[in-house]
PDB file of N, CA and C in Angstrom:
ATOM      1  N   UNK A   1      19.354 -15.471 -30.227  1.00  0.00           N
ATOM      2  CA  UNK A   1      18.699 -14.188 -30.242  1.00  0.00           C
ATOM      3  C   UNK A   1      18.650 -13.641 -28.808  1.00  0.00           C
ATOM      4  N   UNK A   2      19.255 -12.916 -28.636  1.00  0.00           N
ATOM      5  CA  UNK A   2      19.169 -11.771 -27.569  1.00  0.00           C
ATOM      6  C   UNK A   2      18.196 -10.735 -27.180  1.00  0.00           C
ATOM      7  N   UNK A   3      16.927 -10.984 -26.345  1.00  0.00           N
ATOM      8  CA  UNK A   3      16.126 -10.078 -25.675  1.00  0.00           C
ATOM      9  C   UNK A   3      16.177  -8.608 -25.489  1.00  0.00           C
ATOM     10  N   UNK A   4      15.752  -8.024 -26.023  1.00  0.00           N
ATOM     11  CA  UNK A   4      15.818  -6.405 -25.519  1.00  0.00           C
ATOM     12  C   UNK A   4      15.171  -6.145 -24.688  1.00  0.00           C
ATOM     13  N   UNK A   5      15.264  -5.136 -24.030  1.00  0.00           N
ATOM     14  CA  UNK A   5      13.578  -4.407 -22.803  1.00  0.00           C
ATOM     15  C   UNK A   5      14.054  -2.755 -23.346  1.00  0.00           C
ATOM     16  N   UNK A   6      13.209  -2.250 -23.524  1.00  0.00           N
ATOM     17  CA  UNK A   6      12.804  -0.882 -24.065  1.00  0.00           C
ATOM     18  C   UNK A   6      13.219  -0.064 -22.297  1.00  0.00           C
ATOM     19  N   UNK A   7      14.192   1.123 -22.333  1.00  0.00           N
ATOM     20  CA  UNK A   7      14.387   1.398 -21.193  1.00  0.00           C
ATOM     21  C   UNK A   7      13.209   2.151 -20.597  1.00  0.00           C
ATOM     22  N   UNK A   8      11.958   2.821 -21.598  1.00  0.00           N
ATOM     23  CA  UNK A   8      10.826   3.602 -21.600  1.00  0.00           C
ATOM     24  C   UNK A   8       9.919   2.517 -20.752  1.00  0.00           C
ATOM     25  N   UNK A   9       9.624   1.079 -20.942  1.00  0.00           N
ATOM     26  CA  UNK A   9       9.363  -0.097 -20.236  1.00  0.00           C
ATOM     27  C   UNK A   9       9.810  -0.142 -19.197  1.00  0.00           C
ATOM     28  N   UNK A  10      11.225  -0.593 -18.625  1.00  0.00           N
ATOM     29  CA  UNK A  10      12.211  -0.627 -18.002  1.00  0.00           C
ATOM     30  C   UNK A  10      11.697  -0.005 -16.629  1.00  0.00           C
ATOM     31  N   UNK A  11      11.936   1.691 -17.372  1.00  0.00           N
ATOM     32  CA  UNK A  11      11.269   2.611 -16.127  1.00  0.00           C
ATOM     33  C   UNK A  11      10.070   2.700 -15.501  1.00  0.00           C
ATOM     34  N   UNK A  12       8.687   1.914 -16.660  1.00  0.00           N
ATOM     35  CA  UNK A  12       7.283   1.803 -16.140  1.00  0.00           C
ATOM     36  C   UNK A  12       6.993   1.277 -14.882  1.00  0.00           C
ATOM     37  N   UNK A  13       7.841   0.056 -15.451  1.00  0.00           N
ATOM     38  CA  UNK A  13       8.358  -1.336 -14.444  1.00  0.00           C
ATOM     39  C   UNK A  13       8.809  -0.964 -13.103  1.00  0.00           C
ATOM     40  N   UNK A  14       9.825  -0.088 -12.783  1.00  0.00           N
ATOM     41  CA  UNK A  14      10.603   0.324 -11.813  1.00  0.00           C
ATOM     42  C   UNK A  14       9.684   1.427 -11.319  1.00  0.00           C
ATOM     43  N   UNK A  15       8.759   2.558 -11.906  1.00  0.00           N
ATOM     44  CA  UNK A  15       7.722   2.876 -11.436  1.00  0.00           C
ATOM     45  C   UNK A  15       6.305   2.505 -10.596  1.00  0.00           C
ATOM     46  N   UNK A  16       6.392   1.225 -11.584  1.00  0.00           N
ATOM     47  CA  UNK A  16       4.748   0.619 -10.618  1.00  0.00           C
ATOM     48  C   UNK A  16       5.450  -0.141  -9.807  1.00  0.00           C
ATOM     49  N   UNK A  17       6.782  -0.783  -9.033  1.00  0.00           N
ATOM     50  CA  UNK A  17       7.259  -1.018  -8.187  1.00  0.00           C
ATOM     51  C   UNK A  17       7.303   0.026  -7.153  1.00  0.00           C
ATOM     52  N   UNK A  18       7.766   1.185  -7.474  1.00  0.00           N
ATOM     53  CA  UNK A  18       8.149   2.425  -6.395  1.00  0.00           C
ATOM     54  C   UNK A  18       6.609   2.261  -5.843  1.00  0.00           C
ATOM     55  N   UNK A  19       5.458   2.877  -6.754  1.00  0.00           N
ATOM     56  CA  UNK A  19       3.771   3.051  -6.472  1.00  0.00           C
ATOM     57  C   UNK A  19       3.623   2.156  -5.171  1.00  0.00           C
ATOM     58  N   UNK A  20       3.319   0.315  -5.693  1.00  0.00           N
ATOM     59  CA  UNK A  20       3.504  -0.530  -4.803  1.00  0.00           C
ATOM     60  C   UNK A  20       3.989  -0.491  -3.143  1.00  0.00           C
ATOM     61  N   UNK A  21       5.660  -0.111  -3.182  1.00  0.00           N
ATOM     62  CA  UNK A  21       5.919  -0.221  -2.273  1.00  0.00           C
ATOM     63  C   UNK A  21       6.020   0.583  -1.519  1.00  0.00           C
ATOM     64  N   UNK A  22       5.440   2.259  -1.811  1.00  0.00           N
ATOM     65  CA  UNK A  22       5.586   3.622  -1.173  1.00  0.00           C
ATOM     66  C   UNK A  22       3.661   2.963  -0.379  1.00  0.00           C
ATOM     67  N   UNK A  23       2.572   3.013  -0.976  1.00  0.00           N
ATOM     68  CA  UNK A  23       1.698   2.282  -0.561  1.00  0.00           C
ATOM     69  C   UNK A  23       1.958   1.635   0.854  1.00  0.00           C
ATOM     70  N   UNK A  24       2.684  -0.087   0.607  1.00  0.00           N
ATOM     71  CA  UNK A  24       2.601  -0.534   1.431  1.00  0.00           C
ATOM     72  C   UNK A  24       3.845  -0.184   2.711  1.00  0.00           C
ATOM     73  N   UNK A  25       4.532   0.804   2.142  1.00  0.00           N
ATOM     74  CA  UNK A  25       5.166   1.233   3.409  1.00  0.00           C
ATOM     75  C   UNK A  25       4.828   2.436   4.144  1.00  0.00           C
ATOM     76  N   UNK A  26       3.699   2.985   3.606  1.00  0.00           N
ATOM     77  CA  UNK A  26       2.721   4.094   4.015  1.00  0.00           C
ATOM     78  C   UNK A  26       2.143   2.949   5.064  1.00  0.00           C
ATOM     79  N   UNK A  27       1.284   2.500   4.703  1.00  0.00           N
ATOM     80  CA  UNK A  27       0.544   1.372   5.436  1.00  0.00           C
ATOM     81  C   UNK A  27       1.295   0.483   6.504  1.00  0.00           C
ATOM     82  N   UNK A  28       2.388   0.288   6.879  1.00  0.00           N
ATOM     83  CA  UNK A  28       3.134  -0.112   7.969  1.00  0.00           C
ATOM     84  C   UNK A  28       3.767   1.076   8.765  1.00  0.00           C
ATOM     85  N   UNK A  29       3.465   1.978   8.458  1.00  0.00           N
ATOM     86  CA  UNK A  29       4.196   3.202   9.334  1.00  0.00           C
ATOM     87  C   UNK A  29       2.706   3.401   9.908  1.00  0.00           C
ATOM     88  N   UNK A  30       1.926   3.656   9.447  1.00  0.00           N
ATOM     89  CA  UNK A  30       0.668   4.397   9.605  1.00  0.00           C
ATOM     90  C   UNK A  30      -0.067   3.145  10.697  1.00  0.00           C
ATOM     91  N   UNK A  31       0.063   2.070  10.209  1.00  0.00           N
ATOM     92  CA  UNK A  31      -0.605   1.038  11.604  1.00  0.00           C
ATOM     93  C   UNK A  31       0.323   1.117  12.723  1.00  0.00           C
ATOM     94  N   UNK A  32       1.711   1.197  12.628  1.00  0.00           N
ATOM     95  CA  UNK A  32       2.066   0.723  13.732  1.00  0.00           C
ATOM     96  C   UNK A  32       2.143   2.123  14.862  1.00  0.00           C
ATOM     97  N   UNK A  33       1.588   2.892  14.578  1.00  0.00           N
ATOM     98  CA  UNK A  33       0.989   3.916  15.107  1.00  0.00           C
ATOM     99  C   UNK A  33      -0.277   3.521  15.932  1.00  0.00           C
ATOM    100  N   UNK A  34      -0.991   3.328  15.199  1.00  0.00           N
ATOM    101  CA  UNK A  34      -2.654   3.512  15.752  1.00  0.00           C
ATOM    102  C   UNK A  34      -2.726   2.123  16.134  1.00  0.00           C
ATOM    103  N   UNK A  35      -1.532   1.189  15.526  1.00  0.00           N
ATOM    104  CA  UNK A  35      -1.767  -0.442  16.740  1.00  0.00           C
ATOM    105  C   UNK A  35      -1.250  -0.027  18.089  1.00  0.00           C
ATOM    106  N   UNK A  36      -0.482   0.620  17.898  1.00  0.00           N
ATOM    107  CA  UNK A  36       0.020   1.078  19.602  1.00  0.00           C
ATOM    108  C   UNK A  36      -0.631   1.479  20.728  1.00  0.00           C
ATOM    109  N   UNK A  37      -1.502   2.681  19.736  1.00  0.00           N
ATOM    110  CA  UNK A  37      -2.304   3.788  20.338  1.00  0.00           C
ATOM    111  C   UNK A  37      -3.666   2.686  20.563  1.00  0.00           C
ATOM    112  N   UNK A  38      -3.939   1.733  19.471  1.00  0.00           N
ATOM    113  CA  UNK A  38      -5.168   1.137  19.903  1.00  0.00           C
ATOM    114  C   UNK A  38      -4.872   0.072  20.970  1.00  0.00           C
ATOM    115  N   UNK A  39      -3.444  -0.622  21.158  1.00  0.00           N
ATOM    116  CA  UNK A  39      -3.869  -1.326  22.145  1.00  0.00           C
ATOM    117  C   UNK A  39      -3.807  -0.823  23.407  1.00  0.00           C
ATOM    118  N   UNK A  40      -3.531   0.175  23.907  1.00  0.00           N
ATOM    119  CA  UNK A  40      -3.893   0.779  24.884  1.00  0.00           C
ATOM    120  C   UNK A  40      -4.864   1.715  25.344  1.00  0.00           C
ATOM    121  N   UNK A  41      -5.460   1.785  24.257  1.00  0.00           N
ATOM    122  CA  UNK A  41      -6.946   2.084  24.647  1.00  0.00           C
ATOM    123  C   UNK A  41      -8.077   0.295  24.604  1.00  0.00           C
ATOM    124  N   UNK A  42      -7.963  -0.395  24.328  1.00  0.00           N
ATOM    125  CA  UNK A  42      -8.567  -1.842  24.631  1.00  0.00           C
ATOM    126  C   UNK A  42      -8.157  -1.823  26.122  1.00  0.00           C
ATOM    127  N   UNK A  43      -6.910  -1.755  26.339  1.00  0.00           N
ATOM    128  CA  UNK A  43      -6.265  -2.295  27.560  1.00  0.00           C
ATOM    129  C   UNK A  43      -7.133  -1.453  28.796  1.00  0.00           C
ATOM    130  N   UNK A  44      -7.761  -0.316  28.232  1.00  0.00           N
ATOM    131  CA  UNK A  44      -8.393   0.656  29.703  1.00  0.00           C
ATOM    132  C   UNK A  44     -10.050   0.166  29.448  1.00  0.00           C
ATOM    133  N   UNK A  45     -10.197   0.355  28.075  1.00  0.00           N
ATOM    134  CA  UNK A  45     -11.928   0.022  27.739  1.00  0.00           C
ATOM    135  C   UNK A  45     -11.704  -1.091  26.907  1.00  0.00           C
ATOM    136  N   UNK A  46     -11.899  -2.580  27.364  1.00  0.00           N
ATOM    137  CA  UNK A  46     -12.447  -3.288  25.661  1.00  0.00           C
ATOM    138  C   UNK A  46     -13.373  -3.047  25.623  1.00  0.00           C
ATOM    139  N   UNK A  47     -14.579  -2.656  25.697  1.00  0.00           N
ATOM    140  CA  UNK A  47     -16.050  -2.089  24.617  1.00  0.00           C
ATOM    141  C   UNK A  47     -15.491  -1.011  23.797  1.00  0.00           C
ATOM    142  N   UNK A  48     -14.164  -0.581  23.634  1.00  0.00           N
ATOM    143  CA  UNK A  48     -13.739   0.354  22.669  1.00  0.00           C
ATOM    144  C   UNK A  48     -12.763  -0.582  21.271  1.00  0.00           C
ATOM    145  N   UNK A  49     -13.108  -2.042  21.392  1.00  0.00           N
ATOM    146  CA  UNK A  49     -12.120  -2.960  20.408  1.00  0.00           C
ATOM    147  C   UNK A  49     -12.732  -2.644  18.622  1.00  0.00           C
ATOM    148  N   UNK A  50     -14.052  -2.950  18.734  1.00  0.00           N
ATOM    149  CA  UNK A  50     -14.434  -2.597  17.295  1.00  0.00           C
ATOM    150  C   UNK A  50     -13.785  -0.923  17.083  1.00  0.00           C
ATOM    151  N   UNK A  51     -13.975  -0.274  17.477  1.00  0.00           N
ATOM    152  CA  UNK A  51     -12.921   1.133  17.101  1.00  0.00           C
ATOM    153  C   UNK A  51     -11.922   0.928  16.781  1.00  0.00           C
ATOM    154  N   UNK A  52     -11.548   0.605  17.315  1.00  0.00           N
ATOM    155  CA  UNK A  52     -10.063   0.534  17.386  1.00  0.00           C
ATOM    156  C   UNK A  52     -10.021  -0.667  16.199  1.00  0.00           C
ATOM    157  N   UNK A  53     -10.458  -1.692  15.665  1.00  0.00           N
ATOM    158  CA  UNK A  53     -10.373  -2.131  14.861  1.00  0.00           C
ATOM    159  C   UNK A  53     -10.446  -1.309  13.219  1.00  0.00           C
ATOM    160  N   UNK A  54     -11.645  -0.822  13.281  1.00  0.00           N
ATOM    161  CA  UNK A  54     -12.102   0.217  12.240  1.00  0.00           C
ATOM    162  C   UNK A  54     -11.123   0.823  12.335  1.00  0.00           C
ATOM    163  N   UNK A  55     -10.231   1.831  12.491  1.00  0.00           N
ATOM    164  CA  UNK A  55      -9.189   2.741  12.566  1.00  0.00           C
ATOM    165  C   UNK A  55      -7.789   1.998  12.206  1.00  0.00           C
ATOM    166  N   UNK A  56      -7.920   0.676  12.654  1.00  0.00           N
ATOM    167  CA  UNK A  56      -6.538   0.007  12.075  1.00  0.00           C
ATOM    168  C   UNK A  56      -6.732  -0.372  10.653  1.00  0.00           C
ATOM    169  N   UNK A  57      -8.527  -0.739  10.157  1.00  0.00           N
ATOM    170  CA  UNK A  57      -8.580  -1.119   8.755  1.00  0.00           C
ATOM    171  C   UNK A  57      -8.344   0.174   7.823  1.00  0.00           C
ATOM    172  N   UNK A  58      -8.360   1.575   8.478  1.00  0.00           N
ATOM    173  CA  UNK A  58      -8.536   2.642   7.469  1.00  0.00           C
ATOM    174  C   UNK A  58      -7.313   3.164   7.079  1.00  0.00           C
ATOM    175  N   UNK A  59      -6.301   2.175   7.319  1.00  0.00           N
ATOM    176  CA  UNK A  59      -4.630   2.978   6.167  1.00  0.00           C
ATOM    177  C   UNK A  59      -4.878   1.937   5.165  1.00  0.00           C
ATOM    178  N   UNK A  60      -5.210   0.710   5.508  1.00  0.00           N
ATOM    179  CA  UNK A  60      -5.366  -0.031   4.287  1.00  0.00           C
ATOM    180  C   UNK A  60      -5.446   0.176   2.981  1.00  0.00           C
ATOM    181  N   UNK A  61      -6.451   1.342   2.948  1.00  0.00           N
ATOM    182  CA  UNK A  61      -6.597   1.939   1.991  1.00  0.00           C
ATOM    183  C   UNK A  61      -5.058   2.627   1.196  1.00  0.00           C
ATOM    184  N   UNK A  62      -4.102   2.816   1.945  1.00  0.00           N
ATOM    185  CA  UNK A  62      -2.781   3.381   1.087  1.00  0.00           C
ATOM    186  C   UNK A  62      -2.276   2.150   0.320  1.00  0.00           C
ATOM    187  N   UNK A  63      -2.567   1.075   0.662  1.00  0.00           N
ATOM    188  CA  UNK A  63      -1.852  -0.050   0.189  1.00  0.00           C
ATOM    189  C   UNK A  63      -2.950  -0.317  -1.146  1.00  0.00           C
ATOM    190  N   UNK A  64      -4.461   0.074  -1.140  1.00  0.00           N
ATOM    191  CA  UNK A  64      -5.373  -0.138  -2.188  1.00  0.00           C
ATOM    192  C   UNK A  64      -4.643   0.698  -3.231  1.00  0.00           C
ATOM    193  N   UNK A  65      -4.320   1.864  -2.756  1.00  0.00           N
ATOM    194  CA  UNK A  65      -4.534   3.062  -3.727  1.00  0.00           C
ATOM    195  C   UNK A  65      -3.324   2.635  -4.170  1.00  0.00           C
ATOM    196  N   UNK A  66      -2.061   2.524  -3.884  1.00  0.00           N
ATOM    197  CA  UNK A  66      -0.832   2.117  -4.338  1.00  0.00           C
ATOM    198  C   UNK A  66      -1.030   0.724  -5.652  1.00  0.00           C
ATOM    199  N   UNK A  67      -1.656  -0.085  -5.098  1.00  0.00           N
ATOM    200  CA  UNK A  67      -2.005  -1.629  -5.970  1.00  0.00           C
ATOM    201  C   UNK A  67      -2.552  -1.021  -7.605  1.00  0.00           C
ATOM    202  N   UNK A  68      -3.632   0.472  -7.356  1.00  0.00           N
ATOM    203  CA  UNK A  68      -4.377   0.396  -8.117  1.00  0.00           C
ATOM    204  C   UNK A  68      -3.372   1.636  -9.368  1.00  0.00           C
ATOM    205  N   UNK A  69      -2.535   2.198  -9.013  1.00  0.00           N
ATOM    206  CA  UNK A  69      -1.345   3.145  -9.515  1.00  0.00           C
ATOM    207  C   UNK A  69      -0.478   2.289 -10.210  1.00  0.00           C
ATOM    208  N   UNK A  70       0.052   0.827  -9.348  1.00  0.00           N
ATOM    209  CA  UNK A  70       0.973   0.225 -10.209  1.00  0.00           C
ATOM    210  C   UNK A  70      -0.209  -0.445 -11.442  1.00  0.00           C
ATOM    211  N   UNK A  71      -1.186  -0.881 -10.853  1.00  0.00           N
ATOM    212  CA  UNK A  71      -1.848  -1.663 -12.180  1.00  0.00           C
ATOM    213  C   UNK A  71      -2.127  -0.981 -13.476  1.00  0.00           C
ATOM    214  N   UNK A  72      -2.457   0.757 -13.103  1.00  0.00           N
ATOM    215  CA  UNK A  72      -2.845   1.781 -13.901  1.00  0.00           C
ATOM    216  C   UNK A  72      -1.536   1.391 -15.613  1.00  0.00           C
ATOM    217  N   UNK A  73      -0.229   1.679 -14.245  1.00  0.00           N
ATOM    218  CA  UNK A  73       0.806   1.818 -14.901  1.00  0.00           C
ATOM    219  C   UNK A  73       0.940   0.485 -15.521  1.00  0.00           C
ATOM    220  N   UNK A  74       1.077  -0.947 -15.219  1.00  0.00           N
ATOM    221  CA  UNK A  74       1.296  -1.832 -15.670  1.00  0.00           C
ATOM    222  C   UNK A  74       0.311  -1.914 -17.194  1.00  0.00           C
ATOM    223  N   UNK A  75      -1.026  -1.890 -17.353  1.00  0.00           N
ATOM    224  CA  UNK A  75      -1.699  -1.829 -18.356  1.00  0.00           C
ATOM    225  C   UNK A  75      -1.146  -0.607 -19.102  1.00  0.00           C
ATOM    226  N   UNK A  76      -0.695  -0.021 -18.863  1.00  0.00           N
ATOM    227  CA  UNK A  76      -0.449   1.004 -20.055  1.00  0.00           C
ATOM    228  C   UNK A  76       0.906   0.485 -20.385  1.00  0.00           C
ATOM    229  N   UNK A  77       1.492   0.098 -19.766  1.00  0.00           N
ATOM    230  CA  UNK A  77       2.202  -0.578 -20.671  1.00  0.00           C
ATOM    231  C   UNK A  77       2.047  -2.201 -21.906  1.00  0.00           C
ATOM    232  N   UNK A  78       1.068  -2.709 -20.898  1.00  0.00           N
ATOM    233  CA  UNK A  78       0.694  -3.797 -22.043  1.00  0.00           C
ATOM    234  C   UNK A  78      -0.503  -2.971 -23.278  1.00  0.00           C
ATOM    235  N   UNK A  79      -0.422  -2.268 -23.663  1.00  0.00           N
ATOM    236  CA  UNK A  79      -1.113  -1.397 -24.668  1.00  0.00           C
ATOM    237  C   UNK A  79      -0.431  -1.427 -25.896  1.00  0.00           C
ATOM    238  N   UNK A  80      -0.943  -1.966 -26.870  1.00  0.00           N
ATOM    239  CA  UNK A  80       0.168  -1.877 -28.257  1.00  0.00           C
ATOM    240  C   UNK A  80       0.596  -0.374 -28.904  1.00  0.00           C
TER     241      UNK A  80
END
């Protein structure tokens, strides 16, 4: 017996992949920005490191929002 995959599936699949990885490649463009910019502001003030920390945790969030798009999509597909 030979397996099918529904190409309507197929594409969900290949969708909550795109979600995923547009996310976490938002999130590596977007730090390696403000890691740059932050380590040279440490380098003149460290009493400016927690900033500069906070500001590197806040793209994170593209990589949340991406996780939570593919999962959206993944459950709707496990839906009978």
């Amino acid at each position: 017996m030979v397996a099918t995959l529904d190409p309507g599936i197929a594409l969900a699949y290949v969708a909550a992949a795109i979600a995923m990885a547009g996310g976490l490649i938002g999130t590596g463009i977007a730090q390696s920005g403000i890691g740059a910019a932050g380590m040279g502001v440490v380098a003149e003030k460290p009493e400016r490191q927690g900033t500069v920390l906070f500001f590197l945790v806040i793209p994170e969030t593209l990589f949340i929002f991406g996780f939570v798009v593919a999962l959206i999509i993944m459950l709707g597909i496990l839906k009978p």
